[in-house]
C-alpha atoms as a PDB file:
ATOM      1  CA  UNK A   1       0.000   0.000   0.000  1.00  0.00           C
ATOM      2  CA  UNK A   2       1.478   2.918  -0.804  1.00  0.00           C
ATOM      3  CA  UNK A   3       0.890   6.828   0.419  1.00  0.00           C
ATOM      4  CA  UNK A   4      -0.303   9.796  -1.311  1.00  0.00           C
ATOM      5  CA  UNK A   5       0.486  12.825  -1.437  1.00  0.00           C
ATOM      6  CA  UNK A   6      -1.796  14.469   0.462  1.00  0.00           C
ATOM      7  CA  UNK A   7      -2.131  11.413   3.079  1.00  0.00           C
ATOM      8  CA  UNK A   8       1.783  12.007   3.712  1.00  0.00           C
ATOM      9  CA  UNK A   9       0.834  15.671   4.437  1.00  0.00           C
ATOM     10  CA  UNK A  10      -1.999  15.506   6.529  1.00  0.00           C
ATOM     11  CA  UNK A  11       0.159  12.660   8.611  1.00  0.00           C
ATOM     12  CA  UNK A  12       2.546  15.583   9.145  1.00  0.00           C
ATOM     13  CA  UNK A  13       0.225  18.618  10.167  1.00  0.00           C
ATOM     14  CA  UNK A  14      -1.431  15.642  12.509  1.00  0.00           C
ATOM     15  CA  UNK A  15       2.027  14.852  14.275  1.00  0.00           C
ATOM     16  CA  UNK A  16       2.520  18.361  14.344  1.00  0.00           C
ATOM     17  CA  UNK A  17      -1.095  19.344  16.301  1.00  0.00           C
ATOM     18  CA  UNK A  18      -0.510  16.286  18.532  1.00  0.00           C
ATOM     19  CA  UNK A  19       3.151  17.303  19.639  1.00  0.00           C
ATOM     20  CA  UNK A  20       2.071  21.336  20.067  1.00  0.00           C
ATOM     21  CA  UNK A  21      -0.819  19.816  22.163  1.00  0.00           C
ATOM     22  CA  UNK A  22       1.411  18.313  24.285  1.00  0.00           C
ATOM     23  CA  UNK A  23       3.859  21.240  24.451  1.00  0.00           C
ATOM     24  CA  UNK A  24       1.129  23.279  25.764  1.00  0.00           C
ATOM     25  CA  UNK A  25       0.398  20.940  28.528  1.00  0.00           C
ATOM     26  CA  UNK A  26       0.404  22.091  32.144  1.00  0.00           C
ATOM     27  CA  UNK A  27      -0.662  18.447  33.691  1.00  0.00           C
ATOM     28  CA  UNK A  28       2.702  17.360  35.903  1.00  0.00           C
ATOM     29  CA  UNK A  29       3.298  13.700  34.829  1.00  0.00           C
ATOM     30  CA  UNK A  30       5.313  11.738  32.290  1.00  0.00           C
ATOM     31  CA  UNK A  31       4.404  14.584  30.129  1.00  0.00           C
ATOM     32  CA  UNK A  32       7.456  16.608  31.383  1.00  0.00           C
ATOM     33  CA  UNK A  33       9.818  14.598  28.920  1.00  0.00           C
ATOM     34  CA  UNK A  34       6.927  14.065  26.489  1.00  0.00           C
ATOM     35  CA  UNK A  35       6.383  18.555  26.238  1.00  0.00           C
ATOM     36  CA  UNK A  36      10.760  18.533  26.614  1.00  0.00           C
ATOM     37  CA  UNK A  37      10.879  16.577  23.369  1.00  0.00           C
ATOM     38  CA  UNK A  38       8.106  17.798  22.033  1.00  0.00           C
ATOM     39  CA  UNK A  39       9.498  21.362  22.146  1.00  0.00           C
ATOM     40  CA  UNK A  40      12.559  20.245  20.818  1.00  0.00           C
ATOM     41  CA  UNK A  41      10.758  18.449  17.548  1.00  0.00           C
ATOM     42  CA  UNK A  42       8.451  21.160  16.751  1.00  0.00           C
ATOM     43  CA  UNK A  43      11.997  23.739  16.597  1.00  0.00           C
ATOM     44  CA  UNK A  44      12.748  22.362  13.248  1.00  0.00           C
ATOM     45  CA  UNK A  45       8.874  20.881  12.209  1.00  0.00           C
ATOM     46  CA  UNK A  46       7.986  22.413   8.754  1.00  0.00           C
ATOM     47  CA  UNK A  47       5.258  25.478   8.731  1.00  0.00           C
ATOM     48  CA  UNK A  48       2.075  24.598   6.334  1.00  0.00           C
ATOM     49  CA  UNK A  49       4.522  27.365   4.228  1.00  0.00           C
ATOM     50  CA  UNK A  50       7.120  25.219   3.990  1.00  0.00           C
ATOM     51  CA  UNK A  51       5.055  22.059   3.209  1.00  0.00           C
ATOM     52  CA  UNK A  52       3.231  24.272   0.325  1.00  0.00           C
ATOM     53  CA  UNK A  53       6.613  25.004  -1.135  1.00  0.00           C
ATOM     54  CA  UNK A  54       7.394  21.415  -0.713  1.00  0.00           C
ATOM     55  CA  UNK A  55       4.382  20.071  -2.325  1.00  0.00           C
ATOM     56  CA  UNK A  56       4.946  22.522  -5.860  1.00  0.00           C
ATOM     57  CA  UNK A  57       8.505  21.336  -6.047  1.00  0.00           C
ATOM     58  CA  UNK A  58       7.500  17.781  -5.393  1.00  0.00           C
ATOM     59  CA  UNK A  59       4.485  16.810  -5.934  1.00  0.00           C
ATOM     60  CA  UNK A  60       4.918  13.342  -5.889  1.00  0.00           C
ATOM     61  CA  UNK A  61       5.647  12.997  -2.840  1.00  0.00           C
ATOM     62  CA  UNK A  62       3.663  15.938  -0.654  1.00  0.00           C
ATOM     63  CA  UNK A  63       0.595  17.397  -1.090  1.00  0.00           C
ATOM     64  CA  UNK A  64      -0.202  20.717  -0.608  1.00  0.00           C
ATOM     65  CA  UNK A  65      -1.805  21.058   3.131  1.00  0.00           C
ATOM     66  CA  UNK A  66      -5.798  21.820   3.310  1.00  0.00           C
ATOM     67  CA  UNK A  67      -6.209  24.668   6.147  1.00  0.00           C
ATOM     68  CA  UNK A  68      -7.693  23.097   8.653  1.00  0.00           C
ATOM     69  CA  UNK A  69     -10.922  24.851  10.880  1.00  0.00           C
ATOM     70  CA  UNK A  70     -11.173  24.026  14.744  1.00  0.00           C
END
């Protein structure tokens, strides 16, 4: 089975909500190291910008990301 475009994309943006979720946790528990990594990942994790810039160049392998209402 293989992964589209836009399924690779939306994969990212959904890491990317879970780990600023937990980054914005105030619960004191495991989550300490969890939010400490988390922090760390989301430094360098690509900006829907970057993934649209990503997806022109390449479309093959990332679509471009749908904006997303909460």
């Amino acid at each position: 089975m293989t992964t589209a475009p836009e399924e690779r994309t939306c994969a990212v943006l959904d890491a990317r909500q879970l780990l600023q979720t937990l980054a914005a946790g105030d619960e004191i528990t495991v989550v300490n190291l969890l939010r400490s990594v988390a922090v760390g990942v989301l430094q360098h994790y690509p900006l829907d910008v970057d993934l649209e810039v990503s997806a022109i160049a390449l479309p093959e392998i990332w679509g471009a990301p749908k904006s997303k209402q909460i």
